[in-house]
PDB file of N, CA and C in Angstrom:
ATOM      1  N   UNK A   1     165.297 183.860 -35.128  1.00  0.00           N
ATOM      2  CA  UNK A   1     163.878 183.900 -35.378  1.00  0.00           C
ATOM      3  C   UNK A   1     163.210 182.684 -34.746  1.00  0.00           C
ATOM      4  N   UNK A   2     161.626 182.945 -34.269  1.00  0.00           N
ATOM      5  CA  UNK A   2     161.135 181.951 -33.810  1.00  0.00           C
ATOM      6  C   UNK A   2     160.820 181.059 -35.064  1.00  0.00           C
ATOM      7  N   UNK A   3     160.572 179.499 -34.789  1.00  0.00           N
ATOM      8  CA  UNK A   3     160.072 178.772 -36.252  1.00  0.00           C
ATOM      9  C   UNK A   3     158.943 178.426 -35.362  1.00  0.00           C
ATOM     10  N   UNK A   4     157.904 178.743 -34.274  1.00  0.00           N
ATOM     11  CA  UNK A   4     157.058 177.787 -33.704  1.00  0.00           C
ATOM     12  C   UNK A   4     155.633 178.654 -34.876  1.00  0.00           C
ATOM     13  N   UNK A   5     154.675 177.914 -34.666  1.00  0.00           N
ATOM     14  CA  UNK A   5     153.399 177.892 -35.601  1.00  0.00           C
ATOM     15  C   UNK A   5     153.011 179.531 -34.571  1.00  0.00           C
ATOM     16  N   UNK A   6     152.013 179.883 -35.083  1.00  0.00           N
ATOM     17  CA  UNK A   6     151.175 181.589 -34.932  1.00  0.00           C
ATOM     18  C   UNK A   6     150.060 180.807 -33.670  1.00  0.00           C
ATOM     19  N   UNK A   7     150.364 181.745 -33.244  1.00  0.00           N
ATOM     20  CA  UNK A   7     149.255 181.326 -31.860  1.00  0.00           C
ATOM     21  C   UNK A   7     149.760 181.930 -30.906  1.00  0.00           C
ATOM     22  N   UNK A   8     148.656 181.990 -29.145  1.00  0.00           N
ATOM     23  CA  UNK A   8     148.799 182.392 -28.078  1.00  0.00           C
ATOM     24  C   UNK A   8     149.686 181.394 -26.767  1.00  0.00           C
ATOM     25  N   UNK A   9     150.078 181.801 -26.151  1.00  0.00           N
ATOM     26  CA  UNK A   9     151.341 181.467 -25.525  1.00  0.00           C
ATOM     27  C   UNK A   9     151.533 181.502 -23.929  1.00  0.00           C
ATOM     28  N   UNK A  10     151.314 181.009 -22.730  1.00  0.00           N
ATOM     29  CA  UNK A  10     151.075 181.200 -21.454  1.00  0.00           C
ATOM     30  C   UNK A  10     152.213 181.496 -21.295  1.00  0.00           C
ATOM     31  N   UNK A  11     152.341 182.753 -20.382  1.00  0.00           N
ATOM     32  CA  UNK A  11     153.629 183.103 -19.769  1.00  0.00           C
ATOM     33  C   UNK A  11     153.746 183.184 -18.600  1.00  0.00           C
ATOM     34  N   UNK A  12     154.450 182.328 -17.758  1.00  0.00           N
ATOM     35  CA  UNK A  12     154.235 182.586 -16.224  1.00  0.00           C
ATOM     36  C   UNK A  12     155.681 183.209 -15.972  1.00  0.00           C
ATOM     37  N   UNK A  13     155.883 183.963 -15.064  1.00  0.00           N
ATOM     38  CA  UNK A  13     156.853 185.023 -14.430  1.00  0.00           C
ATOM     39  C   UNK A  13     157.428 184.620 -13.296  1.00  0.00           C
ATOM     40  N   UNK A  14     158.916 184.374 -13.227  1.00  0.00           N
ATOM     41  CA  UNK A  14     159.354 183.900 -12.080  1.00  0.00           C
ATOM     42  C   UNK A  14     160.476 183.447 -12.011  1.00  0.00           C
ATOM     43  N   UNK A  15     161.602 183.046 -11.098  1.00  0.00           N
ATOM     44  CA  UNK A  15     162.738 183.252 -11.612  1.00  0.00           C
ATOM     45  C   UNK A  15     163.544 181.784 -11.306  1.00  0.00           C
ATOM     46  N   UNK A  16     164.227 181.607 -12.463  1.00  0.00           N
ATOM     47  CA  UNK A  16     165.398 180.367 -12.428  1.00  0.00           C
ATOM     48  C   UNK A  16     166.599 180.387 -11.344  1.00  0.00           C
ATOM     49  N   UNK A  17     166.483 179.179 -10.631  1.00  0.00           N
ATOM     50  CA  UNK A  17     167.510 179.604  -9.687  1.00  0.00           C
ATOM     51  C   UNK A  17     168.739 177.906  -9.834  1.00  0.00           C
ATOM     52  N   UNK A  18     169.849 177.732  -9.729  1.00  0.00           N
ATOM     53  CA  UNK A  18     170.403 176.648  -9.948  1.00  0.00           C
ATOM     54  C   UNK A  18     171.129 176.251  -8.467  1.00  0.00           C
ATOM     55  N   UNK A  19     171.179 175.116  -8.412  1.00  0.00           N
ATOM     56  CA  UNK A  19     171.654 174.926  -6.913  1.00  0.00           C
ATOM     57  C   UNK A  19     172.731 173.387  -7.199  1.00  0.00           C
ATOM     58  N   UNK A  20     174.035 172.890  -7.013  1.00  0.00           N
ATOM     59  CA  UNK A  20     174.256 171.472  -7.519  1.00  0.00           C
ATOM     60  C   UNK A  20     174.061 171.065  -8.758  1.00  0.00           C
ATOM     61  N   UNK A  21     173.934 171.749 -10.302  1.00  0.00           N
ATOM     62  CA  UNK A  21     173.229 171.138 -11.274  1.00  0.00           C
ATOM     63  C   UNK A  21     171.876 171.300 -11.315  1.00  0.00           C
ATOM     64  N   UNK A  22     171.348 171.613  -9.728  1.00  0.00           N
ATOM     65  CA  UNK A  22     169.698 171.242 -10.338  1.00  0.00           C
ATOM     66  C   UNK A  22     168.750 172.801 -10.504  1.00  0.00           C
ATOM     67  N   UNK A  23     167.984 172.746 -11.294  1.00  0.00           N
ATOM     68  CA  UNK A  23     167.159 173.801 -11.684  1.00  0.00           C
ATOM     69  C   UNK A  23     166.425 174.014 -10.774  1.00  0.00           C
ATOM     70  N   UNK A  24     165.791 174.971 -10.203  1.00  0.00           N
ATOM     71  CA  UNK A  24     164.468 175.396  -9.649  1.00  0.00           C
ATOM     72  C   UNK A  24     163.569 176.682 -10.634  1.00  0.00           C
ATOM     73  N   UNK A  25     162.347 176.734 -10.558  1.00  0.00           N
ATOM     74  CA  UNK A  25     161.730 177.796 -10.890  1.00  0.00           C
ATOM     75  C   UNK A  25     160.910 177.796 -10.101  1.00  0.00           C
ATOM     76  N   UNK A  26     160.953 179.287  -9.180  1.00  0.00           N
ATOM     77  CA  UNK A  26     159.651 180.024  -8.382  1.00  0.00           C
ATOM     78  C   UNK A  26     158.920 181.071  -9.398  1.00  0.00           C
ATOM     79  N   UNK A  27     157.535 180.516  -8.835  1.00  0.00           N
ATOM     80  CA  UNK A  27     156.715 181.672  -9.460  1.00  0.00           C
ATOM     81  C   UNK A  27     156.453 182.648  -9.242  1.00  0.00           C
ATOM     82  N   UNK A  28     156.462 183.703  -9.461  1.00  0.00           N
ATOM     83  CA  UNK A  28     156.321 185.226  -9.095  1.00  0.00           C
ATOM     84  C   UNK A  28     154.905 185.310  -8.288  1.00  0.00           C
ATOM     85  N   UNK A  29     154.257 185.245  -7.764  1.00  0.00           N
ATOM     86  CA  UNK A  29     153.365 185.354  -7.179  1.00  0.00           C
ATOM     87  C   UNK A  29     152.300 186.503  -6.784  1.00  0.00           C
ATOM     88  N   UNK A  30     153.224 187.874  -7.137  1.00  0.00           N
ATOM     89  CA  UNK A  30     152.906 189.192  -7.470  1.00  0.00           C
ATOM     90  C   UNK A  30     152.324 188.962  -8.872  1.00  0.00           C
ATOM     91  N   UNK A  31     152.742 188.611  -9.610  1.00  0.00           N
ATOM     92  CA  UNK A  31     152.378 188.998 -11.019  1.00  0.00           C
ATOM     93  C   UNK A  31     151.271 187.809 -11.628  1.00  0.00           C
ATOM     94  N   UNK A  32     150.804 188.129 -12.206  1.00  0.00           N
ATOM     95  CA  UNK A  32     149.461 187.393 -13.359  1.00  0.00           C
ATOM     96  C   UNK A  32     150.425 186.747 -14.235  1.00  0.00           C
ATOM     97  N   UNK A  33     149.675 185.488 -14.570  1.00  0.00           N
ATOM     98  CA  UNK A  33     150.123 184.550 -16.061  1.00  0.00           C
ATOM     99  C   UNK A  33     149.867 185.343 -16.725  1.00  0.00           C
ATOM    100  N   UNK A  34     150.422 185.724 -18.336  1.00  0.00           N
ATOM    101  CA  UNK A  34     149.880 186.177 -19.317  1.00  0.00           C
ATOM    102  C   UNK A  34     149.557 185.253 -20.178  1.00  0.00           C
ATOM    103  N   UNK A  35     149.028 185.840 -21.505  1.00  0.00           N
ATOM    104  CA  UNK A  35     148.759 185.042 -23.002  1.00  0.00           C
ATOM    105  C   UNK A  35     149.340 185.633 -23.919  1.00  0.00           C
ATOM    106  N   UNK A  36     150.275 185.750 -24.369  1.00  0.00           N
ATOM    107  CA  UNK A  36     151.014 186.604 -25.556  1.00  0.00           C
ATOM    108  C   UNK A  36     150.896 185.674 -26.774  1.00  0.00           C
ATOM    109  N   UNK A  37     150.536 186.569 -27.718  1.00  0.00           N
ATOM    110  CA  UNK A  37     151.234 186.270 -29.258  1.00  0.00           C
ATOM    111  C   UNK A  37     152.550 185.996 -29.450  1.00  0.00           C
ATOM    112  N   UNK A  38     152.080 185.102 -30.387  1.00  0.00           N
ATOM    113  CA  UNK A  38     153.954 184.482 -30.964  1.00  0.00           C
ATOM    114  C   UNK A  38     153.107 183.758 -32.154  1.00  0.00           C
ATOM    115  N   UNK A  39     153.923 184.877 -33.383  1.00  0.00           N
ATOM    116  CA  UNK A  39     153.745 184.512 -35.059  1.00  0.00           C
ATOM    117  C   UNK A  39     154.903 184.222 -35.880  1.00  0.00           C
ATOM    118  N   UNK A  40     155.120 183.159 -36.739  1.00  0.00           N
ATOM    119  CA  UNK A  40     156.155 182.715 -37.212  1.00  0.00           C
ATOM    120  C   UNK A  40     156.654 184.143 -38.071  1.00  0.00           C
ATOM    121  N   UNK A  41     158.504 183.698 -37.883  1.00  0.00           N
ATOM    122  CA  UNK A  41     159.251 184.538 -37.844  1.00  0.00           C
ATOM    123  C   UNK A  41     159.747 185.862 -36.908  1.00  0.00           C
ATOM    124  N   UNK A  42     159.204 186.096 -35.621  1.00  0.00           N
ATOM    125  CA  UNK A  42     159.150 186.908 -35.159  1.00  0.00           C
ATOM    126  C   UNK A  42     160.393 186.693 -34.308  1.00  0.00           C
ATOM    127  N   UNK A  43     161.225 187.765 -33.871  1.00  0.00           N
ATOM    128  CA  UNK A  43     162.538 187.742 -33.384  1.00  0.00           C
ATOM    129  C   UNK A  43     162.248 187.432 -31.703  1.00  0.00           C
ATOM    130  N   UNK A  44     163.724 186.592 -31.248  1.00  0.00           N
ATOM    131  CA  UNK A  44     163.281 186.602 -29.662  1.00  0.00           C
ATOM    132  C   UNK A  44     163.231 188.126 -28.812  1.00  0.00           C
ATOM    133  N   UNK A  45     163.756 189.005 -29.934  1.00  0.00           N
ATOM    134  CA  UNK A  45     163.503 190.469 -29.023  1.00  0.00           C
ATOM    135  C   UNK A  45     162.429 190.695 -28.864  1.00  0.00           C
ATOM    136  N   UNK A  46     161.783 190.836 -30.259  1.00  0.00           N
ATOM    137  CA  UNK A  46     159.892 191.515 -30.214  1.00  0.00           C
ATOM    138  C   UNK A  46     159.327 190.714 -29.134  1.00  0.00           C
ATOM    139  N   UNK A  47     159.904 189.216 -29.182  1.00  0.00           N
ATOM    140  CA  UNK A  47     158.812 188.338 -27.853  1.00  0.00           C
ATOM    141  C   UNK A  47     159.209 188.913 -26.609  1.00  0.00           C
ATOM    142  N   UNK A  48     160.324 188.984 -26.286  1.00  0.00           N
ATOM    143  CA  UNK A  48     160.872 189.571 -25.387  1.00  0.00           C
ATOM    144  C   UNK A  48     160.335 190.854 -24.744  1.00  0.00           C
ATOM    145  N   UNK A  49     160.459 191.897 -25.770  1.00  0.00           N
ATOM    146  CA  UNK A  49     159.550 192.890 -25.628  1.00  0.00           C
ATOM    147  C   UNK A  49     158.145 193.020 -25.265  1.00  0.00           C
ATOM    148  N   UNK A  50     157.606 192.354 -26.114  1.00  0.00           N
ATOM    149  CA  UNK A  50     155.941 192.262 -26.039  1.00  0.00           C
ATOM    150  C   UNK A  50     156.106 191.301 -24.324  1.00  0.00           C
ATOM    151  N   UNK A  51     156.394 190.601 -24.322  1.00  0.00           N
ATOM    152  CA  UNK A  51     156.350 189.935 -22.773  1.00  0.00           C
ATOM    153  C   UNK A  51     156.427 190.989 -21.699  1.00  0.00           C
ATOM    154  N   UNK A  52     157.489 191.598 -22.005  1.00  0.00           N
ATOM    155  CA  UNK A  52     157.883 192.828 -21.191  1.00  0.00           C
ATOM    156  C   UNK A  52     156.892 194.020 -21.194  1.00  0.00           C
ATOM    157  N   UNK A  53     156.467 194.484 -22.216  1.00  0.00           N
ATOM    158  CA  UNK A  53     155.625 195.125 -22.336  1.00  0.00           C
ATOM    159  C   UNK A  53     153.957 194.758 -21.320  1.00  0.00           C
ATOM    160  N   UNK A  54     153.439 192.873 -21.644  1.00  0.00           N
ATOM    161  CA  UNK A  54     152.324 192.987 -20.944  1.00  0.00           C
ATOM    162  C   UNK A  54     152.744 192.893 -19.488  1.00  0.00           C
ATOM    163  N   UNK A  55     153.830 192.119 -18.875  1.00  0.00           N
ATOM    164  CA  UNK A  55     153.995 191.766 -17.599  1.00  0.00           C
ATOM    165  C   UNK A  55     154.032 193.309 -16.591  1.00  0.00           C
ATOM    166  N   UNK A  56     154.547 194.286 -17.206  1.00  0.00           N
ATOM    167  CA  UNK A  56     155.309 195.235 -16.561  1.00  0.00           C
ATOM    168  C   UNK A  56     154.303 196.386 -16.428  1.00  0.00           C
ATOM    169  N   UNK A  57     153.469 196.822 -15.637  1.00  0.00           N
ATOM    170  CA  UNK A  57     152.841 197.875 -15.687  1.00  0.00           C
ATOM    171  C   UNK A  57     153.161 199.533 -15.595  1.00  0.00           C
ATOM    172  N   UNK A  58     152.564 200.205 -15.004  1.00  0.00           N
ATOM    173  CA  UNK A  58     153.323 201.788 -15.149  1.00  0.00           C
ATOM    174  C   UNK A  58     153.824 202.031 -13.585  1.00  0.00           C
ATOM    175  N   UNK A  59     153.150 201.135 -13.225  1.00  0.00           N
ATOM    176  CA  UNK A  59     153.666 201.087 -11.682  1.00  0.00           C
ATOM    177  C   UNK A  59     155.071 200.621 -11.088  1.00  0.00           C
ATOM    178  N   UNK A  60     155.513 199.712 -12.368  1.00  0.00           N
ATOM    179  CA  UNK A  60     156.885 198.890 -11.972  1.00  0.00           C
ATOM    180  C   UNK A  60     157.674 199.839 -12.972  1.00  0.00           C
ATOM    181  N   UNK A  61     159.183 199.357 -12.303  1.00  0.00           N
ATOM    182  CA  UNK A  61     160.123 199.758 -13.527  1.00  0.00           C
ATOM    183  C   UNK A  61     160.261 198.682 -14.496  1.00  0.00           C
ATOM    184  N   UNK A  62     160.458 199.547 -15.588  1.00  0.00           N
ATOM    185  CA  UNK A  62     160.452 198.376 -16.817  1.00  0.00           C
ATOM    186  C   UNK A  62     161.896 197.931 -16.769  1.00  0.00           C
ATOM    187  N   UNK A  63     161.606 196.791 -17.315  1.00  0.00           N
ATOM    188  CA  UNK A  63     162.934 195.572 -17.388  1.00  0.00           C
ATOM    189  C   UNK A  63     163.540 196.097 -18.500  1.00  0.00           C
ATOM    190  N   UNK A  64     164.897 196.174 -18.495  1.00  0.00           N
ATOM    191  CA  UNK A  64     165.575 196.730 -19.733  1.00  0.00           C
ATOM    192  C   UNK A  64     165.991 195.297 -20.223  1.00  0.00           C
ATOM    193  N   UNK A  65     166.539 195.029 -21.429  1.00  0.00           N
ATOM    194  CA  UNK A  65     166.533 193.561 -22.247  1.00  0.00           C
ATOM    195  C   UNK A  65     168.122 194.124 -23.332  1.00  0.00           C
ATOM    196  N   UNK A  66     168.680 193.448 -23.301  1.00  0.00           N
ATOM    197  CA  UNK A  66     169.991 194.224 -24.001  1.00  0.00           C
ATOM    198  C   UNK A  66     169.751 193.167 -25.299  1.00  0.00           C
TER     199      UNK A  66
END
């Protein structure tokens, strides 16, 4: 479960890449930042979901999340 406080949430889209130890993140550049909800107690699936849900339109295939 999440413990963070109830509020809106910037989500930028884009993918982790590791090279030597070191991190990179590119930003998706196709896709829009979002603002999602995130209310205490809510599981990392539902966020997961709901993320998935705004990022992904009817045009893309949806991201499956196991």
């Amino acid at each position: 479960m999440l413990s963070a406080m109830a509020g809106h949430y910037m989500v930028i889209p884009g993918e982790w890449t590791s090279t030597n130890s070191l991190w990179n993140f590119a930003i998706d550049k196709k896709k829009m930042s979002r603002i999602v909800p995130v209310r205490p107690n809510m599981s990392l699936l539902e966020l997961q979901n709901n993320v998935t849900k705004d990022s992904f339109t009817f045009t893309d295939p949806p991201l499956q999340l196991s």
